[in-house]
N, C-alpha and C. Protein backbone atom coordinates (compact mmCIF):
# COMPACT_ATOMS: atom_id res chain seq x y z
N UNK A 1 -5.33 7.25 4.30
CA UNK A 1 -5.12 6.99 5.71
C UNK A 1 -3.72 6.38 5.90
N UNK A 2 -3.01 7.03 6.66
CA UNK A 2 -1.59 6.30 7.23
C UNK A 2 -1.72 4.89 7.74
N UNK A 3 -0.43 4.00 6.95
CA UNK A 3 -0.73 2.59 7.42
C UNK A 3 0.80 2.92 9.00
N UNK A 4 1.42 2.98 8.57
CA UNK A 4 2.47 3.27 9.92
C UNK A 4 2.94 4.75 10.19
N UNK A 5 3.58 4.64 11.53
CA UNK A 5 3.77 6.07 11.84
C UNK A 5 5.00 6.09 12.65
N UNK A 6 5.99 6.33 12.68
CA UNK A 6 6.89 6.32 13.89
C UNK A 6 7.28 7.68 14.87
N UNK A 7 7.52 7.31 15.87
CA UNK A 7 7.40 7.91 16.91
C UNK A 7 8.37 8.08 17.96
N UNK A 8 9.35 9.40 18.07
CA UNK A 8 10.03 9.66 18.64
C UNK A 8 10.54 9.83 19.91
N UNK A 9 11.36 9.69 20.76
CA UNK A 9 11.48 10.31 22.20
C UNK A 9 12.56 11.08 21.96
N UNK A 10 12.46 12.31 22.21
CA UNK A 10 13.47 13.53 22.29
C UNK A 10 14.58 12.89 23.35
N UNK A 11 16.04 13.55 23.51
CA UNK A 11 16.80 13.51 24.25
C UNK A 11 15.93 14.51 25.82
N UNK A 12 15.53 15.66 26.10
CA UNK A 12 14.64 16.60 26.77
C UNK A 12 12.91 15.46 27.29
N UNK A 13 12.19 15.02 26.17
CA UNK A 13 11.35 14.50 26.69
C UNK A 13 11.19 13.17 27.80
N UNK A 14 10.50 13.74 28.74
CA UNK A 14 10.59 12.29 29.57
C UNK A 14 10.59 10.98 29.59
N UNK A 15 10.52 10.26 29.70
CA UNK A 15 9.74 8.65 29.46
C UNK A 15 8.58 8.28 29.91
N UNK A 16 7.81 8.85 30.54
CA UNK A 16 6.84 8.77 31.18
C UNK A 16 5.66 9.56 29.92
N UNK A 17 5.95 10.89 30.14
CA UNK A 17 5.82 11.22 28.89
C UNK A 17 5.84 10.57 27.47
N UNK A 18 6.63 10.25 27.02
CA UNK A 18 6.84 9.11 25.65
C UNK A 18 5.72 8.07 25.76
N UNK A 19 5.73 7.60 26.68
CA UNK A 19 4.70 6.29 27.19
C UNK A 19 3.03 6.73 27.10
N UNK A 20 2.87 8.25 27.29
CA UNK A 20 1.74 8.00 27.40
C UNK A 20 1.42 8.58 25.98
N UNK A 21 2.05 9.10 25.47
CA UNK A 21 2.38 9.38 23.78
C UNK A 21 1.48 7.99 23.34
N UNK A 22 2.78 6.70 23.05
CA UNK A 22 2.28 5.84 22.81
C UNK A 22 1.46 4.88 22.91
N UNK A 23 0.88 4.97 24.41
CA UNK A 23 -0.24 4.48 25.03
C UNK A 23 -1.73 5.29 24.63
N UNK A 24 -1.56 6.59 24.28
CA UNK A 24 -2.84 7.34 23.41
C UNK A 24 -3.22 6.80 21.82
N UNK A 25 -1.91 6.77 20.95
CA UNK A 25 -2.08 6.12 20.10
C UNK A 25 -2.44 4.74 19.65
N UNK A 26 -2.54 3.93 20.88
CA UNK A 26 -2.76 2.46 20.78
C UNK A 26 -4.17 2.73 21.28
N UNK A 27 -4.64 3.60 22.06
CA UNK A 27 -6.37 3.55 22.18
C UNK A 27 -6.69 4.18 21.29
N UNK A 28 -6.31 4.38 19.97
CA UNK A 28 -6.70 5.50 19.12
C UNK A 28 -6.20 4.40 17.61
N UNK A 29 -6.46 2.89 18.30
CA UNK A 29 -6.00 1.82 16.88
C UNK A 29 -4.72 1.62 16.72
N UNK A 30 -3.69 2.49 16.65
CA UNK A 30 -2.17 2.09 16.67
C UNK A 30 -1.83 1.17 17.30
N UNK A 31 -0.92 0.41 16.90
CA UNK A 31 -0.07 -1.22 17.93
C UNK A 31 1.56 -0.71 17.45
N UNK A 32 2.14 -0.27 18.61
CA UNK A 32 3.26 -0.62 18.34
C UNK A 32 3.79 -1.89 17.86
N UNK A 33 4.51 -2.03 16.93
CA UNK A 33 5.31 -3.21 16.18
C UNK A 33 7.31 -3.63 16.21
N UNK A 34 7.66 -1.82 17.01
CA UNK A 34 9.23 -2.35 17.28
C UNK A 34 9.17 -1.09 17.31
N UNK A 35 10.71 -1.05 18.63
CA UNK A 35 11.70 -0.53 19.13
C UNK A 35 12.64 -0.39 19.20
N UNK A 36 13.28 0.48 19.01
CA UNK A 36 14.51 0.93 18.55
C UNK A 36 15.00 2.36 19.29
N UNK A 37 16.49 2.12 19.83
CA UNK A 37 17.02 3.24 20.41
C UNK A 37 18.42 3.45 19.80
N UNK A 38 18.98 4.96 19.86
CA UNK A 38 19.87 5.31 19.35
C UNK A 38 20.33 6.46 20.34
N UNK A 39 21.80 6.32 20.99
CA UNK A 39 21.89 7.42 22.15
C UNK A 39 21.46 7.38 22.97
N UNK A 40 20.55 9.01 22.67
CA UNK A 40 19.27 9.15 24.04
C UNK A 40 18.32 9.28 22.95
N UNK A 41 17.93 8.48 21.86
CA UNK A 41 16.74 9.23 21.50
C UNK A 41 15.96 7.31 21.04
N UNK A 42 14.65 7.42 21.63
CA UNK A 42 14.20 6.54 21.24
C UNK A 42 12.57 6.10 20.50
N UNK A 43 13.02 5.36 19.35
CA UNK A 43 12.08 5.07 18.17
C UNK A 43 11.06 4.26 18.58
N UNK A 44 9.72 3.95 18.10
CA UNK A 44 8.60 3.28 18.08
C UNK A 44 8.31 3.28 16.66
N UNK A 45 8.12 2.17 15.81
CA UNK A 45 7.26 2.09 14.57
C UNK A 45 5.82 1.52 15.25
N UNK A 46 4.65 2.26 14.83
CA UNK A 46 3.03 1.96 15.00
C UNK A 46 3.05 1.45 13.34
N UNK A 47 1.74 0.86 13.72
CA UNK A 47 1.13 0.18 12.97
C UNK A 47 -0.55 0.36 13.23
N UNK A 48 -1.79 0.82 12.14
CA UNK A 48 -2.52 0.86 12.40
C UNK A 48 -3.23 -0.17 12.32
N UNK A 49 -4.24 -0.42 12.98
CA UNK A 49 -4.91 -1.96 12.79
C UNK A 49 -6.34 -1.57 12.55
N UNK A 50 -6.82 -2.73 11.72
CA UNK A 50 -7.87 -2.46 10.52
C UNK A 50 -8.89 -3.33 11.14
């Protein structure tokens, strides 16, 4: 089982979009743990919780 996962936002994908990306994965046990942007493209490291 994956302990982390990170998670992209395309330059093209929305933010709204992205959000609910990461908002599925947090009802699905994931916690985002940090953020990180570069450009236009922006990072999420998850973390699964046990």
């Amino acid at each position: 089982m994956e302990k982390y996962k990170i998670i992209k936002k395309g330059v093209f994908q929305s933010v709204s979009s992205f959000e609910e990306k990461v908002n599925t994965l947090s009802a699905d046990g994931w916690k985002a743990i940090s953020l990180t942007s570069d450009n236009s493209h922006m990072y999420v490291l998850m973390e699964r919780e046990r």
